[in-house]
PDB file of N, CA and C in Angstrom:
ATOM      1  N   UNK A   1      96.031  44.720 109.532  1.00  0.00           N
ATOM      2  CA  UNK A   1      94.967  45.643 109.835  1.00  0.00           C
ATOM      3  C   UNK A   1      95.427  47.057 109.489  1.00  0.00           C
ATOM      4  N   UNK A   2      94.524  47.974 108.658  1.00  0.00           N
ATOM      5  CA  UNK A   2      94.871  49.311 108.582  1.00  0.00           C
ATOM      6  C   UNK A   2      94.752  50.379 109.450  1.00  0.00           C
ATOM      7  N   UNK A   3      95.129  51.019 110.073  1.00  0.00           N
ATOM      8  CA  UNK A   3      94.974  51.633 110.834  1.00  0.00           C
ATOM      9  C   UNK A   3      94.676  53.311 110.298  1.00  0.00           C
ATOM     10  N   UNK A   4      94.289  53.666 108.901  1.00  0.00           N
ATOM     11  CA  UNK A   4      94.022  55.184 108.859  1.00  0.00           C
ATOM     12  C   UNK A   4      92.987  55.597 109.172  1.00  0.00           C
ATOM     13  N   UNK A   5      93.137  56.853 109.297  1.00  0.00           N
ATOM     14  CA  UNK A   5      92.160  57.472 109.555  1.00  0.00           C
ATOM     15  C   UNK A   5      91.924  58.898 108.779  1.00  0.00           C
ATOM     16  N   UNK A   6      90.289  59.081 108.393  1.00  0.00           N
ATOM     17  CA  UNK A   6      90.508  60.151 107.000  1.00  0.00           C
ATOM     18  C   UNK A   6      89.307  61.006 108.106  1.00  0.00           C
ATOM     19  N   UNK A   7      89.729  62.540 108.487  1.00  0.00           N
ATOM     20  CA  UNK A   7      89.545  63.338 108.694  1.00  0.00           C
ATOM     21  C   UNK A   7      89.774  64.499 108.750  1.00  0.00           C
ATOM     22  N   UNK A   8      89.315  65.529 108.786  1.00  0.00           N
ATOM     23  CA  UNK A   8      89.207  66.896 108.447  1.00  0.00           C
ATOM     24  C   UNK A   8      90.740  67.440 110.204  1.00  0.00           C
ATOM     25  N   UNK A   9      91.076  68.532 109.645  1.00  0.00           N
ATOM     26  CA  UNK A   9      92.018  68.971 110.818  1.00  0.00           C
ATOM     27  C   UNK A   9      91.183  69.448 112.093  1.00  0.00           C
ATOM     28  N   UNK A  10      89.446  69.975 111.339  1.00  0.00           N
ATOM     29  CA  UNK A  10      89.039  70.466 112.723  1.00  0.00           C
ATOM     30  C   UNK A  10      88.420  69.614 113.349  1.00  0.00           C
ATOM     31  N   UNK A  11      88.035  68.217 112.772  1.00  0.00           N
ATOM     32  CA  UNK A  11      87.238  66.968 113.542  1.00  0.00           C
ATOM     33  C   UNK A  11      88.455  66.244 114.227  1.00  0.00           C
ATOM     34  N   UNK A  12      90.232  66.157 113.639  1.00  0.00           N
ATOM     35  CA  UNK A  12      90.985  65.996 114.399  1.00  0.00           C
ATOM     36  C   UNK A  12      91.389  66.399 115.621  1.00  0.00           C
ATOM     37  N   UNK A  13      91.134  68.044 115.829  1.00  0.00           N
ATOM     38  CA  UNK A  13      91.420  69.116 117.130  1.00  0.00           C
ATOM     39  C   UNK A  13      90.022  68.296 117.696  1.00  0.00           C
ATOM     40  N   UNK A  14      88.811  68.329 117.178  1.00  0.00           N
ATOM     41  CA  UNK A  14      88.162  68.095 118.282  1.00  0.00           C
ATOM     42  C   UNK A  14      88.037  66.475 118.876  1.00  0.00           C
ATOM     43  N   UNK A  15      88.198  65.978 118.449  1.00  0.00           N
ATOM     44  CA  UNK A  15      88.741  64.636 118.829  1.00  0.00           C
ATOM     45  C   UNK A  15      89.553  64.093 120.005  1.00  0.00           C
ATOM     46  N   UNK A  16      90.726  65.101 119.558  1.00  0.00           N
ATOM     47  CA  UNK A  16      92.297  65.051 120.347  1.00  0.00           C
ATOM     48  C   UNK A  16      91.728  66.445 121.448  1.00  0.00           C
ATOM     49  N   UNK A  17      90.849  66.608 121.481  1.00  0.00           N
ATOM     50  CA  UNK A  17      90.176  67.842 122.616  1.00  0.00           C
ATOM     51  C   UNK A  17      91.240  69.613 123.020  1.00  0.00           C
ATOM     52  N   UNK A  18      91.474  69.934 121.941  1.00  0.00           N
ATOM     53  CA  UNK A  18      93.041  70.855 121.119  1.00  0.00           C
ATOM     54  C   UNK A  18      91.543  71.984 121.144  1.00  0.00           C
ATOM     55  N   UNK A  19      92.426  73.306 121.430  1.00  0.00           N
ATOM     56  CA  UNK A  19      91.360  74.279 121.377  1.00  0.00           C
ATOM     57  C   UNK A  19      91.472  74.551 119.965  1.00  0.00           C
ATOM     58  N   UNK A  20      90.439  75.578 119.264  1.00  0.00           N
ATOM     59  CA  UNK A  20      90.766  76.090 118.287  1.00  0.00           C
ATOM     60  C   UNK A  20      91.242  77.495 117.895  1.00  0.00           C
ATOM     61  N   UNK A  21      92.458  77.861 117.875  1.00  0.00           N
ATOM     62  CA  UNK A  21      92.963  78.981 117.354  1.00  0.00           C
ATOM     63  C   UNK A  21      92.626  79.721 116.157  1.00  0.00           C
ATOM     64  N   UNK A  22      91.982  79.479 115.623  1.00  0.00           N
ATOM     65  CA  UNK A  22      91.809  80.015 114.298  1.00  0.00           C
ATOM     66  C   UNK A  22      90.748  81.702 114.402  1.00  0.00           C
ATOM     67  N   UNK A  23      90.585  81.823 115.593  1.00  0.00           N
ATOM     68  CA  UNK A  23      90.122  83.248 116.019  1.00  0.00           C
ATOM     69  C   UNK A  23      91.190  84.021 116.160  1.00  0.00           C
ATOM     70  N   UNK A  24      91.682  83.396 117.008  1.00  0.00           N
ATOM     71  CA  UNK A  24      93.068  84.038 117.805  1.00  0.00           C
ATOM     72  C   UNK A  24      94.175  84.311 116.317  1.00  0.00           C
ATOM     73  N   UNK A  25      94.362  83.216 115.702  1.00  0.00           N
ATOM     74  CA  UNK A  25      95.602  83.516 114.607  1.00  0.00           C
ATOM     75  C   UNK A  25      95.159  84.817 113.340  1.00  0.00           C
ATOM     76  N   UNK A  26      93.467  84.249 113.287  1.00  0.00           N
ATOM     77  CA  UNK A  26      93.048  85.877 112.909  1.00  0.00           C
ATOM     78  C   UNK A  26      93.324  87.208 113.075  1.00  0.00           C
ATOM     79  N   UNK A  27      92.675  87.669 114.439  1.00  0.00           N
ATOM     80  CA  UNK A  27      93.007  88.526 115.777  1.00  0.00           C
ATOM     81  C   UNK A  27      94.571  88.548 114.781  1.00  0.00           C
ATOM     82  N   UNK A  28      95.216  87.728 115.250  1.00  0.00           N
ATOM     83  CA  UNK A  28      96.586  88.241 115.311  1.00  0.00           C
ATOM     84  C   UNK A  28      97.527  88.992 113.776  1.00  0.00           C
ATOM     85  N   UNK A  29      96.923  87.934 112.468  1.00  0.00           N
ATOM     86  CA  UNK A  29      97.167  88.560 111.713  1.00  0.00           C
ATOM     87  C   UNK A  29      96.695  89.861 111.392  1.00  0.00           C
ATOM     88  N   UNK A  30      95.442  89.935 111.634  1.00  0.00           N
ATOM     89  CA  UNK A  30      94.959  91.366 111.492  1.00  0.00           C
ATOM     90  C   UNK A  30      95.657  92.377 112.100  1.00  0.00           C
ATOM     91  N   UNK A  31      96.125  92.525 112.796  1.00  0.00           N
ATOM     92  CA  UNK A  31      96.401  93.317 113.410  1.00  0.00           C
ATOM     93  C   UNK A  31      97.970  93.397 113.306  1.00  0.00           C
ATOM     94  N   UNK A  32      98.783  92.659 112.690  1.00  0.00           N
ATOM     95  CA  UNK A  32      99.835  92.436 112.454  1.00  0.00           C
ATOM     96  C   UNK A  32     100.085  93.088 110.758  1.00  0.00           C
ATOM     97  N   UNK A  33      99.302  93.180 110.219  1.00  0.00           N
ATOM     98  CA  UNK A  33      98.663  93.673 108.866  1.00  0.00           C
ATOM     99  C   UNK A  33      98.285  95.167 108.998  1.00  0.00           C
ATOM    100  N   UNK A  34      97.603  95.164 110.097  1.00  0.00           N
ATOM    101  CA  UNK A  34      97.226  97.066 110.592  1.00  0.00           C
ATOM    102  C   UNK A  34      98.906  97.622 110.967  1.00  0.00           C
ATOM    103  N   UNK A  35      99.449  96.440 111.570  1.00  0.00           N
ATOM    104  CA  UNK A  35     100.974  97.695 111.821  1.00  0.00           C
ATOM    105  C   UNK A  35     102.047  97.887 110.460  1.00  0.00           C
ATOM    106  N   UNK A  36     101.833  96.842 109.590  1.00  0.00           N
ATOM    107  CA  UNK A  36     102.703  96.920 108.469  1.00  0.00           C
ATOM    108  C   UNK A  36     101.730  97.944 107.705  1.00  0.00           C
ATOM    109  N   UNK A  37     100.660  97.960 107.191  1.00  0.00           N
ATOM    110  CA  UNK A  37      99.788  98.729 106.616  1.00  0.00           C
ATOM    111  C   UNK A  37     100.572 100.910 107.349  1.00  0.00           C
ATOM    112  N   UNK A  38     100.471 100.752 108.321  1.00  0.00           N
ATOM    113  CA  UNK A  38     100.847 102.181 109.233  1.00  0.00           C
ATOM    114  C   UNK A  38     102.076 101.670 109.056  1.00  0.00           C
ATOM    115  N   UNK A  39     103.360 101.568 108.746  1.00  0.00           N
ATOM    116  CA  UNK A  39     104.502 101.335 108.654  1.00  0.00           C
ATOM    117  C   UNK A  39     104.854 101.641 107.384  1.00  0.00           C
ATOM    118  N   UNK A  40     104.358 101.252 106.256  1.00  0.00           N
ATOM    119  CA  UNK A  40     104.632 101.325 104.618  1.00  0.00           C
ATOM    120  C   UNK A  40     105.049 102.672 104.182  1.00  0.00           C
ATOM    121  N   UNK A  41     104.724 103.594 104.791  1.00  0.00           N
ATOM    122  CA  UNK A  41     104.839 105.146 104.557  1.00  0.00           C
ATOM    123  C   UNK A  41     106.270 105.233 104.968  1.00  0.00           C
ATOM    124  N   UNK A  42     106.522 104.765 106.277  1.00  0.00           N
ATOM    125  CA  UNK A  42     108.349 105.501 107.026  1.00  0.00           C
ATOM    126  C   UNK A  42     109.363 104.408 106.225  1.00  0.00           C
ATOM    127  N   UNK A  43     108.918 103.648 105.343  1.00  0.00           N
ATOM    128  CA  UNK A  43     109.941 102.509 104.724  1.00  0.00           C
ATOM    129  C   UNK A  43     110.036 102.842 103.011  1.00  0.00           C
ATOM    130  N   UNK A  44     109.249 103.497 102.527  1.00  0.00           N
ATOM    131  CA  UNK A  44     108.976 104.005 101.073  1.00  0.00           C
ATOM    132  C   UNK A  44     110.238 104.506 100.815  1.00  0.00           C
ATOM    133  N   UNK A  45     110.831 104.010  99.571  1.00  0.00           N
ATOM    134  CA  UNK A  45     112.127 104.910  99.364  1.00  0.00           C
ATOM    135  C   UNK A  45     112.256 106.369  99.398  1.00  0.00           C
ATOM    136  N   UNK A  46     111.403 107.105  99.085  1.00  0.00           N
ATOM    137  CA  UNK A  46     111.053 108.458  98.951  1.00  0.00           C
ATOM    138  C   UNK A  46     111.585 108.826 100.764  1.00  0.00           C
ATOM    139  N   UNK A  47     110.285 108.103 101.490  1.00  0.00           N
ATOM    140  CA  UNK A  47     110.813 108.634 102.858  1.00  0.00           C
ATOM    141  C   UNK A  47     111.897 108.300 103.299  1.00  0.00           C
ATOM    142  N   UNK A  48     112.821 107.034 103.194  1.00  0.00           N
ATOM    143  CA  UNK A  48     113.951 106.861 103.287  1.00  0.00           C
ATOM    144  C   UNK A  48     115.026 107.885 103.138  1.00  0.00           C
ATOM    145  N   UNK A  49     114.971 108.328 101.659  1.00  0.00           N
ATOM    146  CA  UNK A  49     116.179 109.581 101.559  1.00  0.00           C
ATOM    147  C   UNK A  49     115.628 110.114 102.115  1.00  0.00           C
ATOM    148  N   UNK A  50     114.581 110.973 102.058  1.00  0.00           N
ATOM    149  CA  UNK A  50     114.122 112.260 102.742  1.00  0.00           C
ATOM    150  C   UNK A  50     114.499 112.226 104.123  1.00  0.00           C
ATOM    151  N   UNK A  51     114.693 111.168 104.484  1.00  0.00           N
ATOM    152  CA  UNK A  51     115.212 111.193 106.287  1.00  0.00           C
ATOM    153  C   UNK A  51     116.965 110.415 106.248  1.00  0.00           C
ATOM    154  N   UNK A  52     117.221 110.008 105.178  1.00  0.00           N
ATOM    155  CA  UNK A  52     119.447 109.799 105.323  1.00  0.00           C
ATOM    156  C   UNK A  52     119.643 110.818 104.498  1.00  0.00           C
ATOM    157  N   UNK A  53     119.444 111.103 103.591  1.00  0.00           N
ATOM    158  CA  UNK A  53     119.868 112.313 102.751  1.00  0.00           C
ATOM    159  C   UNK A  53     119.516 113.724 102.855  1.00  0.00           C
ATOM    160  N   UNK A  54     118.478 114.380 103.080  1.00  0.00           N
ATOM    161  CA  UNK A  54     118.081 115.451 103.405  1.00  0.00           C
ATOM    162  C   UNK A  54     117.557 115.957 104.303  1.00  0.00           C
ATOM    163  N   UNK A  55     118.670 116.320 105.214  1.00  0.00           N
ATOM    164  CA  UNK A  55     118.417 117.131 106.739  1.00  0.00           C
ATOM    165  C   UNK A  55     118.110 118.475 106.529  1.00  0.00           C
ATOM    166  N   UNK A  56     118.367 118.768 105.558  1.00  0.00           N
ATOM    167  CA  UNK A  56     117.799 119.976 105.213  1.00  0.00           C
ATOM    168  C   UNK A  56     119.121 121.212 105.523  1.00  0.00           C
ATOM    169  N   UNK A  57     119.048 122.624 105.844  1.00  0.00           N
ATOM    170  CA  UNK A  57     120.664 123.328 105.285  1.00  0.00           C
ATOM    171  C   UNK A  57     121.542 122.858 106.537  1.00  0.00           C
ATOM    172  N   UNK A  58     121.162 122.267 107.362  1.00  0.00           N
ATOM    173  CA  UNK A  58     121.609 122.167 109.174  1.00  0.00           C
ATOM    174  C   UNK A  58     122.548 120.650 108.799  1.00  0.00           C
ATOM    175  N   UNK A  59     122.098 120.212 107.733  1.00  0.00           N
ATOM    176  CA  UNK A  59     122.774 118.692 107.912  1.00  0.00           C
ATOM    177  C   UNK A  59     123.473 118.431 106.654  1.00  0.00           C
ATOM    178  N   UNK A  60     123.457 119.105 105.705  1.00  0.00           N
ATOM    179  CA  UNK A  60     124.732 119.106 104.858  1.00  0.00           C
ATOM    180  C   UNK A  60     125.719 119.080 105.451  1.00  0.00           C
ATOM    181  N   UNK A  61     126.257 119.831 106.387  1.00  0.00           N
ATOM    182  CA  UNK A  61     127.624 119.716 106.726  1.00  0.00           C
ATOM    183  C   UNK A  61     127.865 118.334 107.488  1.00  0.00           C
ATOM    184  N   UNK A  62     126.787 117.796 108.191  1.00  0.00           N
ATOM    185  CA  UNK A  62     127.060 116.592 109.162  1.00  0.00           C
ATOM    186  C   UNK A  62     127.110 114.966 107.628  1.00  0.00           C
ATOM    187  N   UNK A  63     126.560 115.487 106.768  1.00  0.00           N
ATOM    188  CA  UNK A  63     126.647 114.515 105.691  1.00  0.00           C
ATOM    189  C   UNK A  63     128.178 114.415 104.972  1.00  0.00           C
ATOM    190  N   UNK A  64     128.651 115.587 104.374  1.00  0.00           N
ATOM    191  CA  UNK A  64     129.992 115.955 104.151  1.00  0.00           C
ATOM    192  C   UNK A  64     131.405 115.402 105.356  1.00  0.00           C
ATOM    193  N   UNK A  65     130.726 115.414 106.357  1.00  0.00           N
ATOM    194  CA  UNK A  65     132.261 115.034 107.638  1.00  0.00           C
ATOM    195  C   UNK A  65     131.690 113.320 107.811  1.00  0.00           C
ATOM    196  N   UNK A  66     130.677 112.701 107.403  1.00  0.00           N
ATOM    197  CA  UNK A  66     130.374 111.420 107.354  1.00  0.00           C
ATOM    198  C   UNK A  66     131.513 111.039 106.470  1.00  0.00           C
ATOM    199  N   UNK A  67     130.990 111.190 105.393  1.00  0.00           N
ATOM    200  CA  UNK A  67     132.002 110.596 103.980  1.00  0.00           C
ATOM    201  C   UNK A  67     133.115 111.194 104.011  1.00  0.00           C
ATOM    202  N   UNK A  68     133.938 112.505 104.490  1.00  0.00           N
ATOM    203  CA  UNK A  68     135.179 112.393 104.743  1.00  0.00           C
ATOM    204  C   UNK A  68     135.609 111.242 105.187  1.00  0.00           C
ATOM    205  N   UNK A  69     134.964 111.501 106.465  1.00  0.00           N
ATOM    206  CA  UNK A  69     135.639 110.236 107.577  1.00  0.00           C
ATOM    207  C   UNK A  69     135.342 108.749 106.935  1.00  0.00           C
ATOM    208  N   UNK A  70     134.228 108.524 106.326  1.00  0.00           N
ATOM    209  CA  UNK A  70     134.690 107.217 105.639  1.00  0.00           C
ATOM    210  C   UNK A  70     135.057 106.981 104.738  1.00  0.00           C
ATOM    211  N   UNK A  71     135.114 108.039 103.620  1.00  0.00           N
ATOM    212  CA  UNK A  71     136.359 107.809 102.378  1.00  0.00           C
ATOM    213  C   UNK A  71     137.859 108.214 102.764  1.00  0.00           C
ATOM    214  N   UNK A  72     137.621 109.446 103.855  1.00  0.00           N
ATOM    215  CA  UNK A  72     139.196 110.209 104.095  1.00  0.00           C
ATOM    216  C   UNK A  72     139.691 109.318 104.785  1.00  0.00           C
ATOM    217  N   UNK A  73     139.610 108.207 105.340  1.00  0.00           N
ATOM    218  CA  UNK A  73     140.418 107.359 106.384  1.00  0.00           C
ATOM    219  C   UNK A  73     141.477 106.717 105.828  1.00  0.00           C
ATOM    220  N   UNK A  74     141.676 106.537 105.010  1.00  0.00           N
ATOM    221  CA  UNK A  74     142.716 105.734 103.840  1.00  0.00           C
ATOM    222  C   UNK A  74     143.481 106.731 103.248  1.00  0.00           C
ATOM    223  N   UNK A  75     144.954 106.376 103.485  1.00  0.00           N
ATOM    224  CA  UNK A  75     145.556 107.819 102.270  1.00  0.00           C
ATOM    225  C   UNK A  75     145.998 107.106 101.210  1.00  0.00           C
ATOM    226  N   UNK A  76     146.635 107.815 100.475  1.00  0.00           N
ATOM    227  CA  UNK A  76     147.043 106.865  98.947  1.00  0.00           C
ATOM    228  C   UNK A  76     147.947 105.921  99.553  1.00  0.00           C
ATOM    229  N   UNK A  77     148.641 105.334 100.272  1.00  0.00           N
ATOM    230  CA  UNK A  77     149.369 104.630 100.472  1.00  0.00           C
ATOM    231  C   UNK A  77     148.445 104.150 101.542  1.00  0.00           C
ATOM    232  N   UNK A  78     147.585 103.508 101.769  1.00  0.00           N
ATOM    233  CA  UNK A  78     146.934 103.055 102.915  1.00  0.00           C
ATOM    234  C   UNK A  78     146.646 103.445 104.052  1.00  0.00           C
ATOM    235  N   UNK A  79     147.223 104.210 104.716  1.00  0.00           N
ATOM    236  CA  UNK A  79     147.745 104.767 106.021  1.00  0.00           C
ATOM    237  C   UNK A  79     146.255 105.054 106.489  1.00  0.00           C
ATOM    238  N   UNK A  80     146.194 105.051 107.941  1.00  0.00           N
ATOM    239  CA  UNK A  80     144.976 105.573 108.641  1.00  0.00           C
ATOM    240  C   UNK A  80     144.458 106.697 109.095  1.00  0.00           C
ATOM    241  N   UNK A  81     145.780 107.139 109.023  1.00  0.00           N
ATOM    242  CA  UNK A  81     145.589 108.841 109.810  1.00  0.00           C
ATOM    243  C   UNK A  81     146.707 110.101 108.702  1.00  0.00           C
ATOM    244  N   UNK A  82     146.206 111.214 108.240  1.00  0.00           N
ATOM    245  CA  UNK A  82     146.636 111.674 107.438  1.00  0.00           C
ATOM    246  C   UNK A  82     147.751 112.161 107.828  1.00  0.00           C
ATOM    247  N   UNK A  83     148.350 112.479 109.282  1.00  0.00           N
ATOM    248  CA  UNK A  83     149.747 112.470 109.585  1.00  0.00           C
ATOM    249  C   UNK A  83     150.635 111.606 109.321  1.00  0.00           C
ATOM    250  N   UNK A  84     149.946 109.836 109.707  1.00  0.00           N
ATOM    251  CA  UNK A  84     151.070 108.779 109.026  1.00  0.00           C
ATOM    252  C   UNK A  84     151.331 109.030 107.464  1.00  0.00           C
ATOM    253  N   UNK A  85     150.180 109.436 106.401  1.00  0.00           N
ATOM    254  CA  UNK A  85     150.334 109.507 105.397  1.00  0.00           C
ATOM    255  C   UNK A  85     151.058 109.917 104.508  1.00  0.00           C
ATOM    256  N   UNK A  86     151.144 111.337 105.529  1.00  0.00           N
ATOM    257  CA  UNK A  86     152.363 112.302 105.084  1.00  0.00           C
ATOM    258  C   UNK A  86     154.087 112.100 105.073  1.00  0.00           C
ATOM    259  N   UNK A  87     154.047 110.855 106.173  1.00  0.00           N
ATOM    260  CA  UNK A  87     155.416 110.634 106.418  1.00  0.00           C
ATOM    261  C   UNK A  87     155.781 109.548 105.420  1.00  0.00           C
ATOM    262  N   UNK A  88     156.984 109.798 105.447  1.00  0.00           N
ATOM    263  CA  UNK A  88     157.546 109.014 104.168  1.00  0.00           C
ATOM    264  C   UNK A  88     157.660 107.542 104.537  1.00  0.00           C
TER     265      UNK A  88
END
């Protein structure tokens, strides 16, 4: 005996007595779409640098003691701190 059965997914929900979400998953994308839509602007590469790279004359210097400290940490001989470096 075969046992299939050929029906649609929403004559299945109503069958198996399953609410239907398909308002709700709407609802939800939409609106999940409205926050990426208002989001696209602060993620644009443009705004990206404009907010890590250019602080404008106040944050040059805080950009400059960044990359010291993470290129200056190493001396030519490895060392961590530029006093060990110096020592022989």
């Amino acid at each position: 005996m075969d046992a299939n059965v050929h029906c649609t997914p929403a004559e299945a929900r109503e069958f198996l007595g399953l609410p239907d979400l398909r308002p709700t998953q709407s609802a939800i994308i939409e609106k999940l779409e409205g926050q990426l839509s208002a989001s696209l602007d602060r993620i644009s590469p443009d705004a990206v640098l404009q907010r890590w790279l250019f602080f404008g004359a106040s944050g040059s210097p805080r950009i400059q003691e960044f990359l010291d400290g993470f290129f200056g940490r190493a001396g030519p001989d490895g060392a961590t701190d530029k006093k060990d470096a110096m020592q022989p």
